[in-house]
PDB file of N, CA and C in Angstrom:
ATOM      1  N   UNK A   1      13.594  -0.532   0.513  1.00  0.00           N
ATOM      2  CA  UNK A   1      12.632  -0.031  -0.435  1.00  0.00           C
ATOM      3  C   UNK A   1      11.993   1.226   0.157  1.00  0.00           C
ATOM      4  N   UNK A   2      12.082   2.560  -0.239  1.00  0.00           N
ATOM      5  CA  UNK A   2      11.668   3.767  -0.318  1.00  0.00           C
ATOM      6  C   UNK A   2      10.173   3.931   0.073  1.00  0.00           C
ATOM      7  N   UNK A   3       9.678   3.292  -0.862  1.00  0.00           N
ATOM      8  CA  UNK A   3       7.738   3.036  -0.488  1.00  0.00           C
ATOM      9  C   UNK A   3       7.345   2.322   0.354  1.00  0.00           C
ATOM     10  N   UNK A   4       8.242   1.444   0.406  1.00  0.00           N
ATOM     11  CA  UNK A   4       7.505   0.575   1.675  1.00  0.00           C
ATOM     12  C   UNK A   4       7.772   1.496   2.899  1.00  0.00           C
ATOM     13  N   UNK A   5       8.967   2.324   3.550  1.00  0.00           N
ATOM     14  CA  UNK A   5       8.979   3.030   4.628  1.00  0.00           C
ATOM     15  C   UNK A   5       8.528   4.154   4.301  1.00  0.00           C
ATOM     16  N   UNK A   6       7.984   4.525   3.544  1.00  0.00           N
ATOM     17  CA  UNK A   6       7.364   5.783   3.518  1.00  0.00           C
ATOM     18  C   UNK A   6       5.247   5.747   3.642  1.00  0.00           C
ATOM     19  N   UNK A   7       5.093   4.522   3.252  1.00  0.00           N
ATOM     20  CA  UNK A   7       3.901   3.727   3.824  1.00  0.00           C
ATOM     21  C   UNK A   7       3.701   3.309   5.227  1.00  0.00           C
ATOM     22  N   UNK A   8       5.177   2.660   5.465  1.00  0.00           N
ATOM     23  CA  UNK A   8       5.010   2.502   6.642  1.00  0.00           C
ATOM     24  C   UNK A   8       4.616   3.764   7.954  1.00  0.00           C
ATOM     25  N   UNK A   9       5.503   4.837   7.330  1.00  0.00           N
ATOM     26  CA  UNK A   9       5.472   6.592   8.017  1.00  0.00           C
ATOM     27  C   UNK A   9       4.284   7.036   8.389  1.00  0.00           C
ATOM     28  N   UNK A  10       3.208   7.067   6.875  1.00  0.00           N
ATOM     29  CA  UNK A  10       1.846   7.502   6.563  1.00  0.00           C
ATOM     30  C   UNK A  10       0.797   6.518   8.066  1.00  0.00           C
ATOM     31  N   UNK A  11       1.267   5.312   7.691  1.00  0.00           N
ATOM     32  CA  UNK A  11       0.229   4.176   8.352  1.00  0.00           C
ATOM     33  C   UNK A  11       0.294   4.865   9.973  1.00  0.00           C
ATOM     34  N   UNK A  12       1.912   5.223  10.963  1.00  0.00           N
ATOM     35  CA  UNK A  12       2.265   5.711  11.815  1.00  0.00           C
ATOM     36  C   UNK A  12       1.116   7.176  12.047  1.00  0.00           C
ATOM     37  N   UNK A  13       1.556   7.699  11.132  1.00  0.00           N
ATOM     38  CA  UNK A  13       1.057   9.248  11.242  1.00  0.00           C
ATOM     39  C   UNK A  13      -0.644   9.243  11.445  1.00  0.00           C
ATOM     40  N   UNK A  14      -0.756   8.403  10.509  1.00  0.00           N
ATOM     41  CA  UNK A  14      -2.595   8.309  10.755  1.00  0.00           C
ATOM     42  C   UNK A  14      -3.399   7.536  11.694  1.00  0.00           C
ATOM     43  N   UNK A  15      -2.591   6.366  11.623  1.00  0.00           N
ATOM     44  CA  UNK A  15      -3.229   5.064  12.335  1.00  0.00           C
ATOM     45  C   UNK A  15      -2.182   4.877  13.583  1.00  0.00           C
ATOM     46  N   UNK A  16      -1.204   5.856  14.101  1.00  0.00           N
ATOM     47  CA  UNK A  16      -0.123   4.962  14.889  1.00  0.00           C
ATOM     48  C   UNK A  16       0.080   3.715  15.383  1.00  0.00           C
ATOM     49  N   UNK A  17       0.487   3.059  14.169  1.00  0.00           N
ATOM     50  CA  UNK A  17       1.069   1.892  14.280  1.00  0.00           C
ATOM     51  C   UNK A  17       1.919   1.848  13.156  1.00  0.00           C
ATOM     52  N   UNK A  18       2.887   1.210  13.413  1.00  0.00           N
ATOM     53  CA  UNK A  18       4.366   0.792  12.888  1.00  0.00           C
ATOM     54  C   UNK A  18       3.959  -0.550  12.585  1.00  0.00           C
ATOM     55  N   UNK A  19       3.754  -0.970  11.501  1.00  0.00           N
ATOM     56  CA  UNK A  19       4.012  -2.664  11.071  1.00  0.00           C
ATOM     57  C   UNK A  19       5.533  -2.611  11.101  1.00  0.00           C
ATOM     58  N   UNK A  20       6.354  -2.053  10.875  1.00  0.00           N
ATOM     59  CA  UNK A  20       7.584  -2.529  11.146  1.00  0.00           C
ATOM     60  C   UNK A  20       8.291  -3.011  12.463  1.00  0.00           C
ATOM     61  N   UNK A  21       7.248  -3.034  13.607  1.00  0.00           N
ATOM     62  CA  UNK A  21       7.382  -2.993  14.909  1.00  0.00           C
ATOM     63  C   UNK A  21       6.895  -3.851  15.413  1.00  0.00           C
ATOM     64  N   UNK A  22       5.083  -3.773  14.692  1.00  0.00           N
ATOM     65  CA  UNK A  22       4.134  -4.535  15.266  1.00  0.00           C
ATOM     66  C   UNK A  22       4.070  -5.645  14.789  1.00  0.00           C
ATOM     67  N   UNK A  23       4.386  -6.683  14.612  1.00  0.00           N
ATOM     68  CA  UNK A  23       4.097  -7.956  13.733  1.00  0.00           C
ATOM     69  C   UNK A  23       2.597  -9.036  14.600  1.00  0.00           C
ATOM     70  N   UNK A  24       1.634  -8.199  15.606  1.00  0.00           N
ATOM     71  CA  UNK A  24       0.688  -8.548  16.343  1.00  0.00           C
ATOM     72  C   UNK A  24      -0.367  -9.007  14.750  1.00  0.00           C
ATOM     73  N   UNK A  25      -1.101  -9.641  15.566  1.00  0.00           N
ATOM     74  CA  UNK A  25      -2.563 -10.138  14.698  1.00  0.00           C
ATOM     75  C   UNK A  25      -3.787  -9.811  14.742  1.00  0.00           C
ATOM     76  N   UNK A  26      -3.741  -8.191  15.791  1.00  0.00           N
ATOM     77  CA  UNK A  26      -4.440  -7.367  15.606  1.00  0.00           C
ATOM     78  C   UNK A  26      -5.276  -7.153  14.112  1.00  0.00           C
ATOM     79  N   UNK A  27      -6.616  -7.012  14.461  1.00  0.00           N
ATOM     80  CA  UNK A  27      -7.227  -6.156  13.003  1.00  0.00           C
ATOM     81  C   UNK A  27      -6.505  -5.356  12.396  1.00  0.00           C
ATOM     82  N   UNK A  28      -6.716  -4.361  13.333  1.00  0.00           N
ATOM     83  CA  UNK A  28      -5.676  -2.908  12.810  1.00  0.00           C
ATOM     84  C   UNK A  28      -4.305  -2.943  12.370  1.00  0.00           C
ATOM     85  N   UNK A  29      -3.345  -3.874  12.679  1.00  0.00           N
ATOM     86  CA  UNK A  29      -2.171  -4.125  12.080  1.00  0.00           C
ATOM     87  C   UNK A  29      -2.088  -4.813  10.964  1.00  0.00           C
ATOM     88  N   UNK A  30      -3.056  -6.014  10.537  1.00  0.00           N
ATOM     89  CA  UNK A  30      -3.465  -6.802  10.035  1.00  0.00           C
ATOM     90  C   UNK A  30      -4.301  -6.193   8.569  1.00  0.00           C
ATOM     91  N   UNK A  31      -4.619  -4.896   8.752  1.00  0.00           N
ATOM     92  CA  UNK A  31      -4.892  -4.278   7.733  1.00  0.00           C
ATOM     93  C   UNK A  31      -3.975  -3.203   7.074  1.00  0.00           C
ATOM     94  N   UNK A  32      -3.712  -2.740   8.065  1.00  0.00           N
ATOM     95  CA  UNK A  32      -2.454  -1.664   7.255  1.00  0.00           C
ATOM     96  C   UNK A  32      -1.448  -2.903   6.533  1.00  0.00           C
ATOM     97  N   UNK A  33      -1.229  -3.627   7.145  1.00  0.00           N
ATOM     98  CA  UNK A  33      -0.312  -4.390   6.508  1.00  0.00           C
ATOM     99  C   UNK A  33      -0.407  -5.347   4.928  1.00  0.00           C
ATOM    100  N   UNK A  34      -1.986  -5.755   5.070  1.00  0.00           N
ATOM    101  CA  UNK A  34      -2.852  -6.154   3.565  1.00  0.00           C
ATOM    102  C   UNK A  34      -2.540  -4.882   2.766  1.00  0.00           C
ATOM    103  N   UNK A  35      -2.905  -3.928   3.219  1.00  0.00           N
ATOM    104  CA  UNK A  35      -2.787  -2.527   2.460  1.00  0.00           C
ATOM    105  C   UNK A  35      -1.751  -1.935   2.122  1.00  0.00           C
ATOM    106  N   UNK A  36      -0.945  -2.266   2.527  1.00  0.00           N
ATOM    107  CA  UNK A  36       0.373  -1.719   2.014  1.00  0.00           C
ATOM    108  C   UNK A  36       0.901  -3.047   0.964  1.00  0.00           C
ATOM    109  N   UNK A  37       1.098  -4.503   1.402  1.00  0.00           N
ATOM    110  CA  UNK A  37       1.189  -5.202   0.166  1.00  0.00           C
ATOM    111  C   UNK A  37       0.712  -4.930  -0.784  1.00  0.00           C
ATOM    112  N   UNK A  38      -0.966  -4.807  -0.600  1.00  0.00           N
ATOM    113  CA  UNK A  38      -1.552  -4.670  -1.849  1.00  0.00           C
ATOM    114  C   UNK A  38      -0.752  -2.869  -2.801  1.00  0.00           C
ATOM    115  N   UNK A  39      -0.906  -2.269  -2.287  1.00  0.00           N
ATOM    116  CA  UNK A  39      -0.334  -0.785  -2.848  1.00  0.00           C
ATOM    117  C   UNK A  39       1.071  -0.944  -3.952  1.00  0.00           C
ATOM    118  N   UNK A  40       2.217  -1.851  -2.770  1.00  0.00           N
ATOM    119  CA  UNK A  40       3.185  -2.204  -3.762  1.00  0.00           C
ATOM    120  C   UNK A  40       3.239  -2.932  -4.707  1.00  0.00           C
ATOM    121  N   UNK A  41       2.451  -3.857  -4.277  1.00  0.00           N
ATOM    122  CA  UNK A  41       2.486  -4.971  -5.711  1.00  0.00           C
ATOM    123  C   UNK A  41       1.911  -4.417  -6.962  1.00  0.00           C
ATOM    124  N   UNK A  42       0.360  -3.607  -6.627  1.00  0.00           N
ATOM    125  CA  UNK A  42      -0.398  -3.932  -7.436  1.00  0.00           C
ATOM    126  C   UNK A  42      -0.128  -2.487  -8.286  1.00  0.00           C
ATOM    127  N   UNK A  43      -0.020  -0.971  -7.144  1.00  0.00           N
ATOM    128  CA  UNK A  43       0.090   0.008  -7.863  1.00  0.00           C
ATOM    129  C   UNK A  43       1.524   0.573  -8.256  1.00  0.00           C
ATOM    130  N   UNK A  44       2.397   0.063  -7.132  1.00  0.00           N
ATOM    131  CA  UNK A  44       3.960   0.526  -7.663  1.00  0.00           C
ATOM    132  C   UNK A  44       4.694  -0.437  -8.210  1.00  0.00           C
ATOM    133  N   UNK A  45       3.891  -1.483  -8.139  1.00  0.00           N
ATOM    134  CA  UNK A  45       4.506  -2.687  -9.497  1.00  0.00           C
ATOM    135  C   UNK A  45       5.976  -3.397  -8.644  1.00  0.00           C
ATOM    136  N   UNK A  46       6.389  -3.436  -7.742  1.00  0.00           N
ATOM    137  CA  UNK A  46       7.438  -4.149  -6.996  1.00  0.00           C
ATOM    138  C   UNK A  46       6.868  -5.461  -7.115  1.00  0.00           C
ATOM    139  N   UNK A  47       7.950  -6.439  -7.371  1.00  0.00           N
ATOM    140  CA  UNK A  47       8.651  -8.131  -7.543  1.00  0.00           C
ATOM    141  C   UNK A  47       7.651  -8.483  -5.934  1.00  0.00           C
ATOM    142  N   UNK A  48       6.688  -9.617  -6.134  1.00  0.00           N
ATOM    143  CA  UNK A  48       6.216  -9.906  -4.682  1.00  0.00           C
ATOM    144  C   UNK A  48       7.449 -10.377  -3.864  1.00  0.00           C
ATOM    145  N   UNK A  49       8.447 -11.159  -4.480  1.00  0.00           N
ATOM    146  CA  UNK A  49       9.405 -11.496  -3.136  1.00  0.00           C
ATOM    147  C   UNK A  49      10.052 -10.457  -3.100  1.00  0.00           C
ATOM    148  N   UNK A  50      10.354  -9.344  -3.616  1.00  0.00           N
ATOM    149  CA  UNK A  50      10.730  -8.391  -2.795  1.00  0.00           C
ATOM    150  C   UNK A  50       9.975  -6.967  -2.318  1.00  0.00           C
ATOM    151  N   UNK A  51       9.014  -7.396  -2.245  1.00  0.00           N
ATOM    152  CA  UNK A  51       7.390  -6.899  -0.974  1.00  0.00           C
ATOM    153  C   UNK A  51       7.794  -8.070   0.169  1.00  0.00           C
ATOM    154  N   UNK A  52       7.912  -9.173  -0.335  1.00  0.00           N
ATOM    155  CA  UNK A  52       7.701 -10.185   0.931  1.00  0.00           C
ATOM    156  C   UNK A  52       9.158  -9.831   1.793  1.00  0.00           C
ATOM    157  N   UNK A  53      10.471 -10.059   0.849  1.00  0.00           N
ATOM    158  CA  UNK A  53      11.185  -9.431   1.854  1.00  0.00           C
ATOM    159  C   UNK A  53      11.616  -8.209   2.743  1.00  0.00           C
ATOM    160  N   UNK A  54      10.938  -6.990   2.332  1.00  0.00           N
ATOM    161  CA  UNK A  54      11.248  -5.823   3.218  1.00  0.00           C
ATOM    162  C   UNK A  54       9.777  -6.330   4.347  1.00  0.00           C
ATOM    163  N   UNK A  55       9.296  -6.771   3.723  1.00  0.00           N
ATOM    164  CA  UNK A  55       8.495  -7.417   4.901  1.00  0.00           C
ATOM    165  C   UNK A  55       8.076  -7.758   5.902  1.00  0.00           C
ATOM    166  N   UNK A  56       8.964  -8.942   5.428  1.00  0.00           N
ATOM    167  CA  UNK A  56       9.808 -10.111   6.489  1.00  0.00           C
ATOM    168  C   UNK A  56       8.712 -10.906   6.349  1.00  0.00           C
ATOM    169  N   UNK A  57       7.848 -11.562   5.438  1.00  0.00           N
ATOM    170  CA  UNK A  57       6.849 -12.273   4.896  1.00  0.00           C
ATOM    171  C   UNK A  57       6.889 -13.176   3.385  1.00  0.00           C
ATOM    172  N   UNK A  58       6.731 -14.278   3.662  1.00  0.00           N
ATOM    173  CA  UNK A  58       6.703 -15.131   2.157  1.00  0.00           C
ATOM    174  C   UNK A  58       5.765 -14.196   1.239  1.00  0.00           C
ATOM    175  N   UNK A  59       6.441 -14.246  -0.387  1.00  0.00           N
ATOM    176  CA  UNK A  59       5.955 -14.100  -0.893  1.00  0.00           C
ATOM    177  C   UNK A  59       4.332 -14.533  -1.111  1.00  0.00           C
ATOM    178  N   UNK A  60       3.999 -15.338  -0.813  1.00  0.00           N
ATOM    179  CA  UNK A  60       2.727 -15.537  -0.648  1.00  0.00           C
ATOM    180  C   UNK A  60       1.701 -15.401   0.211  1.00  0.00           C
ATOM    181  N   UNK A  61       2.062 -14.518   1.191  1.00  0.00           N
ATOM    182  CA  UNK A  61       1.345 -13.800   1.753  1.00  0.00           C
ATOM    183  C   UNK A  61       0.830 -12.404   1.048  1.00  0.00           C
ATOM    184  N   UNK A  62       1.685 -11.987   0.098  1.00  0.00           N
ATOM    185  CA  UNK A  62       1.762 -10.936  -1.014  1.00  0.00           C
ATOM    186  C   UNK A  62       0.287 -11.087  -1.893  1.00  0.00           C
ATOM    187  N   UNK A  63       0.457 -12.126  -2.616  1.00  0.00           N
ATOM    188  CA  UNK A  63      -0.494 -13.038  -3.492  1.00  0.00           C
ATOM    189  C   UNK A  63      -1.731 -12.976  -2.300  1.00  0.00           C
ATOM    190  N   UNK A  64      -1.739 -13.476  -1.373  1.00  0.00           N
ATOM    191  CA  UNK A  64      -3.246 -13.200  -0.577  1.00  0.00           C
ATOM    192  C   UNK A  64      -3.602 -11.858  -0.612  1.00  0.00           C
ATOM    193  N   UNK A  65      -2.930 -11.124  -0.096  1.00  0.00           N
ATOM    194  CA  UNK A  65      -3.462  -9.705   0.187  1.00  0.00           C
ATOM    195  C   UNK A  65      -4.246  -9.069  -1.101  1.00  0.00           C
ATOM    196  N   UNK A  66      -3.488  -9.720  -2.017  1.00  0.00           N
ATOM    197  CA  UNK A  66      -3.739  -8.876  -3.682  1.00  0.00           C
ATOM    198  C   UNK A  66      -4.953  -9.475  -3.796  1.00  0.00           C
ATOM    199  N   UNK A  67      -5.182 -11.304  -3.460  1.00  0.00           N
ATOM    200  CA  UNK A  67      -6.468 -12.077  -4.004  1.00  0.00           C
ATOM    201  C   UNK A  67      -7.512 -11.263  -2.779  1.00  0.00           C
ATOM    202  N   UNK A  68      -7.292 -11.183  -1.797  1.00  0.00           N
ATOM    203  CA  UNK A  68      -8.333 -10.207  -0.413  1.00  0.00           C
ATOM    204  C   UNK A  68      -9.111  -9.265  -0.891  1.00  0.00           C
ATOM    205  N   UNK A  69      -7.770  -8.342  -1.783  1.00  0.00           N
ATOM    206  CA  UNK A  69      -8.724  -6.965  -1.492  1.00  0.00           C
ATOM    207  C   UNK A  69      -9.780  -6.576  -2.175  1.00  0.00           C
ATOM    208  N   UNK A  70     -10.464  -7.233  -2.972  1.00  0.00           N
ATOM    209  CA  UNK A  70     -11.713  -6.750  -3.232  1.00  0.00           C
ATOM    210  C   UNK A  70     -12.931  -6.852  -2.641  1.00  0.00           C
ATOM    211  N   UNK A  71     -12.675  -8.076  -1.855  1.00  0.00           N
ATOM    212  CA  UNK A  71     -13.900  -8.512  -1.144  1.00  0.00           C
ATOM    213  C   UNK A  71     -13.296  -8.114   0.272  1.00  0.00           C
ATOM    214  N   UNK A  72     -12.275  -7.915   0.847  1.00  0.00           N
ATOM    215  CA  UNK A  72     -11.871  -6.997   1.767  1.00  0.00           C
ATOM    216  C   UNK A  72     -12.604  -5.507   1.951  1.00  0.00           C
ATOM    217  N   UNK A  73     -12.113  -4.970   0.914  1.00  0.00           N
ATOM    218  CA  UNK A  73     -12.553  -3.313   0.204  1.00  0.00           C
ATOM    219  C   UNK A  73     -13.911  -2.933   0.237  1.00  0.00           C
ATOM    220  N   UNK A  74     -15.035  -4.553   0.032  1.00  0.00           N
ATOM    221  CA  UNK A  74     -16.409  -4.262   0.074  1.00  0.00           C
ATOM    222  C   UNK A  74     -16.741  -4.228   1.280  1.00  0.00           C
ATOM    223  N   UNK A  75     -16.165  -5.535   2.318  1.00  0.00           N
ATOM    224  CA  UNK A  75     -17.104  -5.687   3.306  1.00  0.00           C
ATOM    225  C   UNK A  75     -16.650  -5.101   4.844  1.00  0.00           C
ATOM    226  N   UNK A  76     -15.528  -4.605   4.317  1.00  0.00           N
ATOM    227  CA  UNK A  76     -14.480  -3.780   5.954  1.00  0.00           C
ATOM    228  C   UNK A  76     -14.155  -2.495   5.362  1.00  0.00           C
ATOM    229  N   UNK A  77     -15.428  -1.843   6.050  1.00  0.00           N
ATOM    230  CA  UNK A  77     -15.262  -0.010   6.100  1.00  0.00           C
ATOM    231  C   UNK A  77     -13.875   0.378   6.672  1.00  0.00           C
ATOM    232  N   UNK A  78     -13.120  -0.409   7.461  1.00  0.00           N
ATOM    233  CA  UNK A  78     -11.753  -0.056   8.110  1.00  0.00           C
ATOM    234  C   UNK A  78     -10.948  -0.212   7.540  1.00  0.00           C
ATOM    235  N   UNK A  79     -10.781  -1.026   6.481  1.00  0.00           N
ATOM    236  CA  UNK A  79     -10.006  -1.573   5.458  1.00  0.00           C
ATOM    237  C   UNK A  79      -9.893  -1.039   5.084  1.00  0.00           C
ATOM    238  N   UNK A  80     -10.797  -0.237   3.961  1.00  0.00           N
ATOM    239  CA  UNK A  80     -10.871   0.707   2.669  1.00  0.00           C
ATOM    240  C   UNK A  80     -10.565   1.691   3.162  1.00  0.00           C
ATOM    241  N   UNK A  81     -10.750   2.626   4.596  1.00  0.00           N
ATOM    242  CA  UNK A  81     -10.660   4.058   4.712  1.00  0.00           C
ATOM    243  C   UNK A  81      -8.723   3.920   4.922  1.00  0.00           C
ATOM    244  N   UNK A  82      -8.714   2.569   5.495  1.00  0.00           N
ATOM    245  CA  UNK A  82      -6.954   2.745   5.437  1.00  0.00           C
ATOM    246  C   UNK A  82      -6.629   2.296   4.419  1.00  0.00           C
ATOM    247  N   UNK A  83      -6.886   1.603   3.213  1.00  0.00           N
ATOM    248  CA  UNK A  83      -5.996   1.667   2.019  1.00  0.00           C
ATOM    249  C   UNK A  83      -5.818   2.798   1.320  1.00  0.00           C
ATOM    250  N   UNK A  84      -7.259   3.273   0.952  1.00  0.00           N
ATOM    251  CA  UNK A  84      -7.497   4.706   0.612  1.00  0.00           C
ATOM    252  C   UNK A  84      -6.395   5.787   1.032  1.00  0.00           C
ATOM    253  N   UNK A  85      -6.628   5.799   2.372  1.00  0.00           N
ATOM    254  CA  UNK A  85      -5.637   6.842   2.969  1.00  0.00           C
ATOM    255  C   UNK A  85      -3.729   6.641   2.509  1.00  0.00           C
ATOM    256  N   UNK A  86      -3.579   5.289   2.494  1.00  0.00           N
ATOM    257  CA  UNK A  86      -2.210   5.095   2.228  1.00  0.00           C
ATOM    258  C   UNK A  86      -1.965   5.406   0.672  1.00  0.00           C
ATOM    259  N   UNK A  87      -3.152   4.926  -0.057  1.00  0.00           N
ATOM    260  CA  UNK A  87      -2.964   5.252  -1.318  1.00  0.00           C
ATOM    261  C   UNK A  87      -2.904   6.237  -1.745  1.00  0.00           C
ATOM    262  N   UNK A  88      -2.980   7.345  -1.516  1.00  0.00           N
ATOM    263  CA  UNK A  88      -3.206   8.787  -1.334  1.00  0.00           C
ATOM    264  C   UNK A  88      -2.373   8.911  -1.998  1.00  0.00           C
ATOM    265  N   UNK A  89      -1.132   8.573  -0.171  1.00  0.00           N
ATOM    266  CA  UNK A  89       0.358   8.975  -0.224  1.00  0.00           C
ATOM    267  C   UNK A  89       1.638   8.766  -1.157  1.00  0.00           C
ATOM    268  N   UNK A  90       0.770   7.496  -1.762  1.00  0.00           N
ATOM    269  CA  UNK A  90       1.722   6.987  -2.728  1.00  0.00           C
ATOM    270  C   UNK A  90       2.570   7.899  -3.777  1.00  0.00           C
ATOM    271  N   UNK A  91       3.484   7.787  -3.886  1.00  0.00           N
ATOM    272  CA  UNK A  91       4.382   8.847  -4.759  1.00  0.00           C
ATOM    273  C   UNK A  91       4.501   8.546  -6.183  1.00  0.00           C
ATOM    274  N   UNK A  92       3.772   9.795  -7.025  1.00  0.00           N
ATOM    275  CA  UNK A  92       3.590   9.380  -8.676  1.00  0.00           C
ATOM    276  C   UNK A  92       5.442   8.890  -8.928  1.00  0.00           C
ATOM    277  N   UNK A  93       4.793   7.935 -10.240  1.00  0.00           N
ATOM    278  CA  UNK A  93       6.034   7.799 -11.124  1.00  0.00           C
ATOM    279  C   UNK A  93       6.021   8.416 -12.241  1.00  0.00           C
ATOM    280  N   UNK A  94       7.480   8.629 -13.147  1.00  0.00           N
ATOM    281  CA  UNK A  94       7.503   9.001 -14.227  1.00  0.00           C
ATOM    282  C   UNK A  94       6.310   8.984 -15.111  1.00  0.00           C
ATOM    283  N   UNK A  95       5.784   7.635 -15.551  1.00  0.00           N
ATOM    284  CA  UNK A  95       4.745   7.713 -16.274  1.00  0.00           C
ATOM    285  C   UNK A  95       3.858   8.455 -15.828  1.00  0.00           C
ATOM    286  N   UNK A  96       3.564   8.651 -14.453  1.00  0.00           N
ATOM    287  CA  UNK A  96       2.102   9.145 -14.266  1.00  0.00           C
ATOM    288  C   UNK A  96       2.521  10.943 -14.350  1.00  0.00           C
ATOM    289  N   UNK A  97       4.069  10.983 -13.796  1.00  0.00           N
ATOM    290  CA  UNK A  97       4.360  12.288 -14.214  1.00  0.00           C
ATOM    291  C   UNK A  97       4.282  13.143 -15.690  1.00  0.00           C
ATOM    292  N   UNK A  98       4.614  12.182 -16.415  1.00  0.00           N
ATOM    293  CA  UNK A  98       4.239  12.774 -17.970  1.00  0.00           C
ATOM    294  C   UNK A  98       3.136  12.684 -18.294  1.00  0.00           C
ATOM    295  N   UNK A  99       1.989  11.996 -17.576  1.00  0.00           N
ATOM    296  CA  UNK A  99       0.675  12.254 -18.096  1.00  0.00           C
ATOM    297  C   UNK A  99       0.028  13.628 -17.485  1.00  0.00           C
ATOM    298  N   UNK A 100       0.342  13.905 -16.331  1.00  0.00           N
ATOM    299  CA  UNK A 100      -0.002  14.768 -16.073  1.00  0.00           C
ATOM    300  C   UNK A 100       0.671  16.152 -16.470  1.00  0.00           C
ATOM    301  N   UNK A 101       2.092  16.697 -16.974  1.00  0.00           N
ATOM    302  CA  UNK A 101       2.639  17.480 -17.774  1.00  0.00           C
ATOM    303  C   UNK A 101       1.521  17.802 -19.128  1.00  0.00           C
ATOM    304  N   UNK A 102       1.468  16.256 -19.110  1.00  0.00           N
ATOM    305  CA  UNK A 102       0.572  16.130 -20.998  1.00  0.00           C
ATOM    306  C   UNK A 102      -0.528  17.204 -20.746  1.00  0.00           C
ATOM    307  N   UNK A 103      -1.536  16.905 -19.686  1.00  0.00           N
ATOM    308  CA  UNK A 103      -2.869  17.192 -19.568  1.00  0.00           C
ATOM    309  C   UNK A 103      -2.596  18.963 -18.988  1.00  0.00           C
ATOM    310  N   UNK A 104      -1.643  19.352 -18.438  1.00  0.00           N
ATOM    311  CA  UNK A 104      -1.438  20.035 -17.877  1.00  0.00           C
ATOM    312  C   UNK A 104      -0.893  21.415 -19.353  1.00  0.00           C
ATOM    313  N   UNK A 105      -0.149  20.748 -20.290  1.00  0.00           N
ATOM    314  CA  UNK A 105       0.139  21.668 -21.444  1.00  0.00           C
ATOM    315  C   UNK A 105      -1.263  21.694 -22.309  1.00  0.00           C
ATOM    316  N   UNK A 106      -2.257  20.535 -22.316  1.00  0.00           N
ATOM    317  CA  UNK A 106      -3.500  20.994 -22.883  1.00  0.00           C
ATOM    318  C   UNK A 106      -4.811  21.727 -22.852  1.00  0.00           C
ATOM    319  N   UNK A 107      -4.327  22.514 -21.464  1.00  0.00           N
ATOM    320  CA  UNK A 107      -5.052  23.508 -20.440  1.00  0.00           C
ATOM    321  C   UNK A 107      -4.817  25.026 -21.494  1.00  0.00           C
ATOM    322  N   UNK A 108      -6.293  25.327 -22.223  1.00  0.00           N
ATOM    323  CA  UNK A 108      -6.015  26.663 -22.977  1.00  0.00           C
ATOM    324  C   UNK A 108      -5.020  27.583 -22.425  1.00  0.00           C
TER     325      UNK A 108
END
């Protein structure tokens, strides 16, 4: 899956750490890694068992991260500045590409 290693890249570049490497129970791994489930499931719409398998995690570890992050997001400033940041990176899709064409031809 394309997004998941290209999340994984971002998480490297900013935070150096590789969840694909690190499977520790570190905070810091432990969040990029909530954060990137949550990103695929929730904003690029990927099947949780196949989030869980590029993984290497039950699908239901998927389902936690997604039920976490709000009360994650409120109460861990470290959390949010790294979902945020990964979410950034995320790469528009079609749909979001034609909305923005749309808005972009309604510019006088």
């Amino acid at each position: 899956m394309r997004e998941y290693h290209e999340l994984c890249d971002q998480a490297v570049k900013h935070f150096g750490i590789d969840i694909r490497k690190d499977r520790s129970r570190r905070a810091e791994s432990v969040r990029i890694r909530h954060a990137i489930g949550k990103i695929l499931s929730v904003k690029a719409g990927f099947a949780l068992t196949e989030i869980g398998k590029v993984m290497g995690v039950d699908h239901t570890i998927i389902v936690y991260c997604r039920s976490m992050h709000a009360s994650r997001y409120r109460s861990d400033d470290r959390y949010a500045k790294i979902h945020d940041k990964l979410e950034m990176h995320e790469h528009p899709n079609e749909e979001s590409l034609n909305e923005i064409i749309k808005l972009i031809r309604e510019i006088p």
